[in-house]
C-alpha atoms as a PDB file:
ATOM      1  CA  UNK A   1     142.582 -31.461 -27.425  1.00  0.00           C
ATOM      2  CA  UNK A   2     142.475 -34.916 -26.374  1.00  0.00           C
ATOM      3  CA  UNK A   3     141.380 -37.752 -29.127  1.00  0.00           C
ATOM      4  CA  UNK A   4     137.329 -38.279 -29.435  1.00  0.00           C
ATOM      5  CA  UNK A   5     137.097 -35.067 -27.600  1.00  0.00           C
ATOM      6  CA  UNK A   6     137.238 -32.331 -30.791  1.00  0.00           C
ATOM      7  CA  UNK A   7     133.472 -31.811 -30.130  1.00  0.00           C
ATOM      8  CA  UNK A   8     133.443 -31.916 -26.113  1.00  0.00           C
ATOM      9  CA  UNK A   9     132.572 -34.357 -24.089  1.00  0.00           C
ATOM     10  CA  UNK A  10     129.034 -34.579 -23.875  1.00  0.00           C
ATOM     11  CA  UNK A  11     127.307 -36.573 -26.089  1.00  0.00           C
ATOM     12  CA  UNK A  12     123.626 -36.638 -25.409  1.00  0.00           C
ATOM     13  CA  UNK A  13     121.103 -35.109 -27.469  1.00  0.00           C
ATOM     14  CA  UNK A  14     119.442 -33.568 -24.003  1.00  0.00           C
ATOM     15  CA  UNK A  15     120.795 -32.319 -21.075  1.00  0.00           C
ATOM     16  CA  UNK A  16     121.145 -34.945 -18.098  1.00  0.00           C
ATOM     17  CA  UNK A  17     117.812 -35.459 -16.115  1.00  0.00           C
ATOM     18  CA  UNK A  18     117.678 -34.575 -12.585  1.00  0.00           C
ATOM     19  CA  UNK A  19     116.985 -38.267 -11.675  1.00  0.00           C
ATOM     20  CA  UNK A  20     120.245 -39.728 -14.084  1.00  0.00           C
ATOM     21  CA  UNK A  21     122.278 -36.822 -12.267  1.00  0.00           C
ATOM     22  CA  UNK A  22     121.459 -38.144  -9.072  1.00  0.00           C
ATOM     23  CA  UNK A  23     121.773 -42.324 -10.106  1.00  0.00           C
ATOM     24  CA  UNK A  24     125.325 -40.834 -11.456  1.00  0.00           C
ATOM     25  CA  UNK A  25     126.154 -38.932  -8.050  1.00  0.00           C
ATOM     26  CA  UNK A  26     125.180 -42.527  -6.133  1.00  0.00           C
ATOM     27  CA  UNK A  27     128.090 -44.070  -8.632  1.00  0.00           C
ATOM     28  CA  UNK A  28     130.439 -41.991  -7.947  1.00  0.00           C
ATOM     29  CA  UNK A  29     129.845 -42.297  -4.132  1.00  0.00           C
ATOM     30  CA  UNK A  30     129.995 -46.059  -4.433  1.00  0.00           C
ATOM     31  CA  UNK A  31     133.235 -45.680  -6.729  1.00  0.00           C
ATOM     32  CA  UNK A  32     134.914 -43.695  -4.363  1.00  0.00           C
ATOM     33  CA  UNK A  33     133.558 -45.784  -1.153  1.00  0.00           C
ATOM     34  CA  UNK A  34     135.513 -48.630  -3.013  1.00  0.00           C
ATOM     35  CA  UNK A  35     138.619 -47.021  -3.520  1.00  0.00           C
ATOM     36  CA  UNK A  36     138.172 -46.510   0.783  1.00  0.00           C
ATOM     37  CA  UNK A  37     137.823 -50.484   1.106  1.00  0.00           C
ATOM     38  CA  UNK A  38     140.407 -51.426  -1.171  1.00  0.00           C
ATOM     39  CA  UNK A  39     143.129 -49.391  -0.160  1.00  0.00           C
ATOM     40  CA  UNK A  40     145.158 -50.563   2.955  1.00  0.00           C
ATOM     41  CA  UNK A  41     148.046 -48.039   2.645  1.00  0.00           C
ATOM     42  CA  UNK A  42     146.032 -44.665   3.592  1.00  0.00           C
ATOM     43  CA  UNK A  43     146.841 -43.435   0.296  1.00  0.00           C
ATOM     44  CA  UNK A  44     145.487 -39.808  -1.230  1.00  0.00           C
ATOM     45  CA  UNK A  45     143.422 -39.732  -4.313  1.00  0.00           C
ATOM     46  CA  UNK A  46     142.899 -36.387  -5.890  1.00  0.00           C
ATOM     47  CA  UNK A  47     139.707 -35.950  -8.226  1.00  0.00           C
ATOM     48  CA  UNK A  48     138.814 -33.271 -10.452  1.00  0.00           C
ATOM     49  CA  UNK A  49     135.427 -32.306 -11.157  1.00  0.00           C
ATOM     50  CA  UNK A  50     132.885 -29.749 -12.432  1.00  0.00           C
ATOM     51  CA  UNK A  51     131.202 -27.639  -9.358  1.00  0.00           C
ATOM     52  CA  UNK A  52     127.704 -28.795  -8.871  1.00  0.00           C
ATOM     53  CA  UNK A  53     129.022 -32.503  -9.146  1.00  0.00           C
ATOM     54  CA  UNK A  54     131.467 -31.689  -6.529  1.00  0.00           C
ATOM     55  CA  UNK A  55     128.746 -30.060  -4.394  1.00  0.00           C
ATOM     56  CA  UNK A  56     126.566 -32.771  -4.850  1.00  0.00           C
ATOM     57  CA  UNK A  57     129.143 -35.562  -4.181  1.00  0.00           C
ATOM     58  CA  UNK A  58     130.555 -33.774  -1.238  1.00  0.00           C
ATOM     59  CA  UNK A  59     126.870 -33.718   0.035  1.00  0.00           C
ATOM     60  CA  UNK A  60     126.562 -37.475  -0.123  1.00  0.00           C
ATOM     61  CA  UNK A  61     129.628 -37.349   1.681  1.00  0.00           C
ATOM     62  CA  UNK A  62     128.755 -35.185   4.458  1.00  0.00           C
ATOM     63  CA  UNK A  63     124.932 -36.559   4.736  1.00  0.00           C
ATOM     64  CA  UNK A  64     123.474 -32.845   4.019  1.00  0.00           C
ATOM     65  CA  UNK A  65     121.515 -31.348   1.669  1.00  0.00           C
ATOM     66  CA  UNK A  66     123.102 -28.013   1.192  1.00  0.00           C
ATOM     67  CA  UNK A  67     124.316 -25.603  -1.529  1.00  0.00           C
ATOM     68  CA  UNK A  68     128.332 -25.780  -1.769  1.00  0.00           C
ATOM     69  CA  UNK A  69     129.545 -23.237  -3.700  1.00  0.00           C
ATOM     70  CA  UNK A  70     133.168 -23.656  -5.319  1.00  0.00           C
ATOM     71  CA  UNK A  71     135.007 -21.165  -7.063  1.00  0.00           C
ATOM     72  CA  UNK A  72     136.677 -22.510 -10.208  1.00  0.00           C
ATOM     73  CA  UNK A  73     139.855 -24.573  -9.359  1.00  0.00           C
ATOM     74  CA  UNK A  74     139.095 -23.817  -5.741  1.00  0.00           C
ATOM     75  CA  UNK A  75     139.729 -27.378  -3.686  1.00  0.00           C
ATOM     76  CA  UNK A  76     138.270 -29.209  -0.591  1.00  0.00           C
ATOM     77  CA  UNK A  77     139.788 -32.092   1.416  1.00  0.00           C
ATOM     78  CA  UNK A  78     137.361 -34.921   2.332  1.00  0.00           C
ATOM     79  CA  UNK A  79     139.048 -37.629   4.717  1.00  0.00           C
ATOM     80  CA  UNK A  80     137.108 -40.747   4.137  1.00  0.00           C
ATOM     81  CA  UNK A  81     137.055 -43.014   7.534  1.00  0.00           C
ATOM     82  CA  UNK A  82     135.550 -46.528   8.390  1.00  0.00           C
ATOM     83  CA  UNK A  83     134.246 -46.555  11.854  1.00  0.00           C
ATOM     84  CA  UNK A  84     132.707 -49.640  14.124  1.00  0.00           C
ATOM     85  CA  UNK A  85     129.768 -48.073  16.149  1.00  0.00           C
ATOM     86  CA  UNK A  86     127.168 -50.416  17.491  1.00  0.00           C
ATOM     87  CA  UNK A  87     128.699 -53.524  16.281  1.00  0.00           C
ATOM     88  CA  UNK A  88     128.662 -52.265  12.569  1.00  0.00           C
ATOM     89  CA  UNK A  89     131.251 -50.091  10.530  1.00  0.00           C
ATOM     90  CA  UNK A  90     129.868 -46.620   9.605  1.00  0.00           C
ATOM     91  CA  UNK A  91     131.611 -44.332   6.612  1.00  0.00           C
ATOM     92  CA  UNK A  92     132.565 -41.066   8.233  1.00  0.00           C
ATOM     93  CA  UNK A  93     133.588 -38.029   6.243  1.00  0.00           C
ATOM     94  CA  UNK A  94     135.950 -36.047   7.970  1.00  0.00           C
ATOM     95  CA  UNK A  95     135.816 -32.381   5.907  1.00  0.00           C
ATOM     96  CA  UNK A  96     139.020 -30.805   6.515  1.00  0.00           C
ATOM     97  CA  UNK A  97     138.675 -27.994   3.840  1.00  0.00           C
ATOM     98  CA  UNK A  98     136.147 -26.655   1.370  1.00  0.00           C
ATOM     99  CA  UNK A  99     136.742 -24.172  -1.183  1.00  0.00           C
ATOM    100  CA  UNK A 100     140.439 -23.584  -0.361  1.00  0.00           C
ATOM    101  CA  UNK A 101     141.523 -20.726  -2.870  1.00  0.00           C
ATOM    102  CA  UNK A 102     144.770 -19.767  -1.113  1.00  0.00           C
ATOM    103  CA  UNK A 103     146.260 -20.158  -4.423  1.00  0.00           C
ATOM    104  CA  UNK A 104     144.925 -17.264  -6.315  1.00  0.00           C
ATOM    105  CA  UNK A 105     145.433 -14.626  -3.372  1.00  0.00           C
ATOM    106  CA  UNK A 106     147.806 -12.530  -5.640  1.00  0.00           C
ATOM    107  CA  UNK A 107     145.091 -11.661  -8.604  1.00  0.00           C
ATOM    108  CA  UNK A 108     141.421 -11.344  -7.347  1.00  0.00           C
ATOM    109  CA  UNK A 109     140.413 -11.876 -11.033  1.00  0.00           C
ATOM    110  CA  UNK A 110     141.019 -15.175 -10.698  1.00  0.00           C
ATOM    111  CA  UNK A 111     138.154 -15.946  -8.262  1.00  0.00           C
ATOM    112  CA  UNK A 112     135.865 -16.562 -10.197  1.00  0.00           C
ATOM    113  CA  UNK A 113     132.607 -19.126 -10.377  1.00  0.00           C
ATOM    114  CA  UNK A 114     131.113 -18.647  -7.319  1.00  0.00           C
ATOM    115  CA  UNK A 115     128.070 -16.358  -8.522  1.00  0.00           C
ATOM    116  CA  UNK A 116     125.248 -18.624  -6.979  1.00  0.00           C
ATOM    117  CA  UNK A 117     122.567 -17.333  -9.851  1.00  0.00           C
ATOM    118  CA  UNK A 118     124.793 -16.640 -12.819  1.00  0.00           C
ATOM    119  CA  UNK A 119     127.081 -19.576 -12.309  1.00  0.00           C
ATOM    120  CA  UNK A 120     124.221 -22.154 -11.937  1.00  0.00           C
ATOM    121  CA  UNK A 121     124.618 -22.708  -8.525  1.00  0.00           C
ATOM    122  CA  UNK A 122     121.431 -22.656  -7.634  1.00  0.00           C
ATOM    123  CA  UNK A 123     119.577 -24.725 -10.772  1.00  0.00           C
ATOM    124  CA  UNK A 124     119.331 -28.163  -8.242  1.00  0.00           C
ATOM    125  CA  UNK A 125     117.434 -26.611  -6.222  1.00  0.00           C
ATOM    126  CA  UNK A 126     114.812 -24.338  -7.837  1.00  0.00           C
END
């Protein structure tokens, strides 16, 4: 266990309101926008993160309000672009995989996470 984490990592005395979830999904978007501008040399960046955060954040990315389910340590591959259209630059978010789980073929008990009601899936939007 990593130092300061011995109790987990939340330390809030209530859970995250819907509205701070969503102010924290903008940062995140903005965070990852900036890696975008700053980097010149196409570089990757891999980032882990809990499922409805990643289905959240991949729906900023992709402009759509839909339910992305992820099985646990399932990945997706988002190719952020800069476009010019119209005399301005536009973000573009080319999805090139969601949910890849290729790596767990061999034991299906592995796939696991994905239960829309009994893995929270569905909490954002009821």
């Amino acid at each position: 266990c990593m130092d300061g984490m011995e109790n987990g990592w939340f330390k809030h005395s209530t859970a995250e309101s819907s509205i701070d979830y969503h102010k924290r999904v903008d940062i995140l978007v903005d965070w990852i926008y900036s890696l975008h501008n700053n980097n010149s040399t196409n570089q990757s960046f891999i980032l882990v993160f809990h499922g409805n955060l990643l289905s959240s954040l991949l729906n900023r990315l992709m402009q759509s309000k839909s339910l992305i389910v992820h099985n646990n340590t399932g990945f997706s591959h988002v190719q952020i672009m800069s476009i010019e259209m119209n005399n301005r630059i536009e973000r573009v978010s080319a999805v090139k995989s969601l949910n890849r789980v290729n790596h767990l073929i061999h034991d299906s008990t592995l796939f696991t996470g994905d239960d829309v009601i009994d893995d929270h899936w569905i909490q954002e939007y009821i």
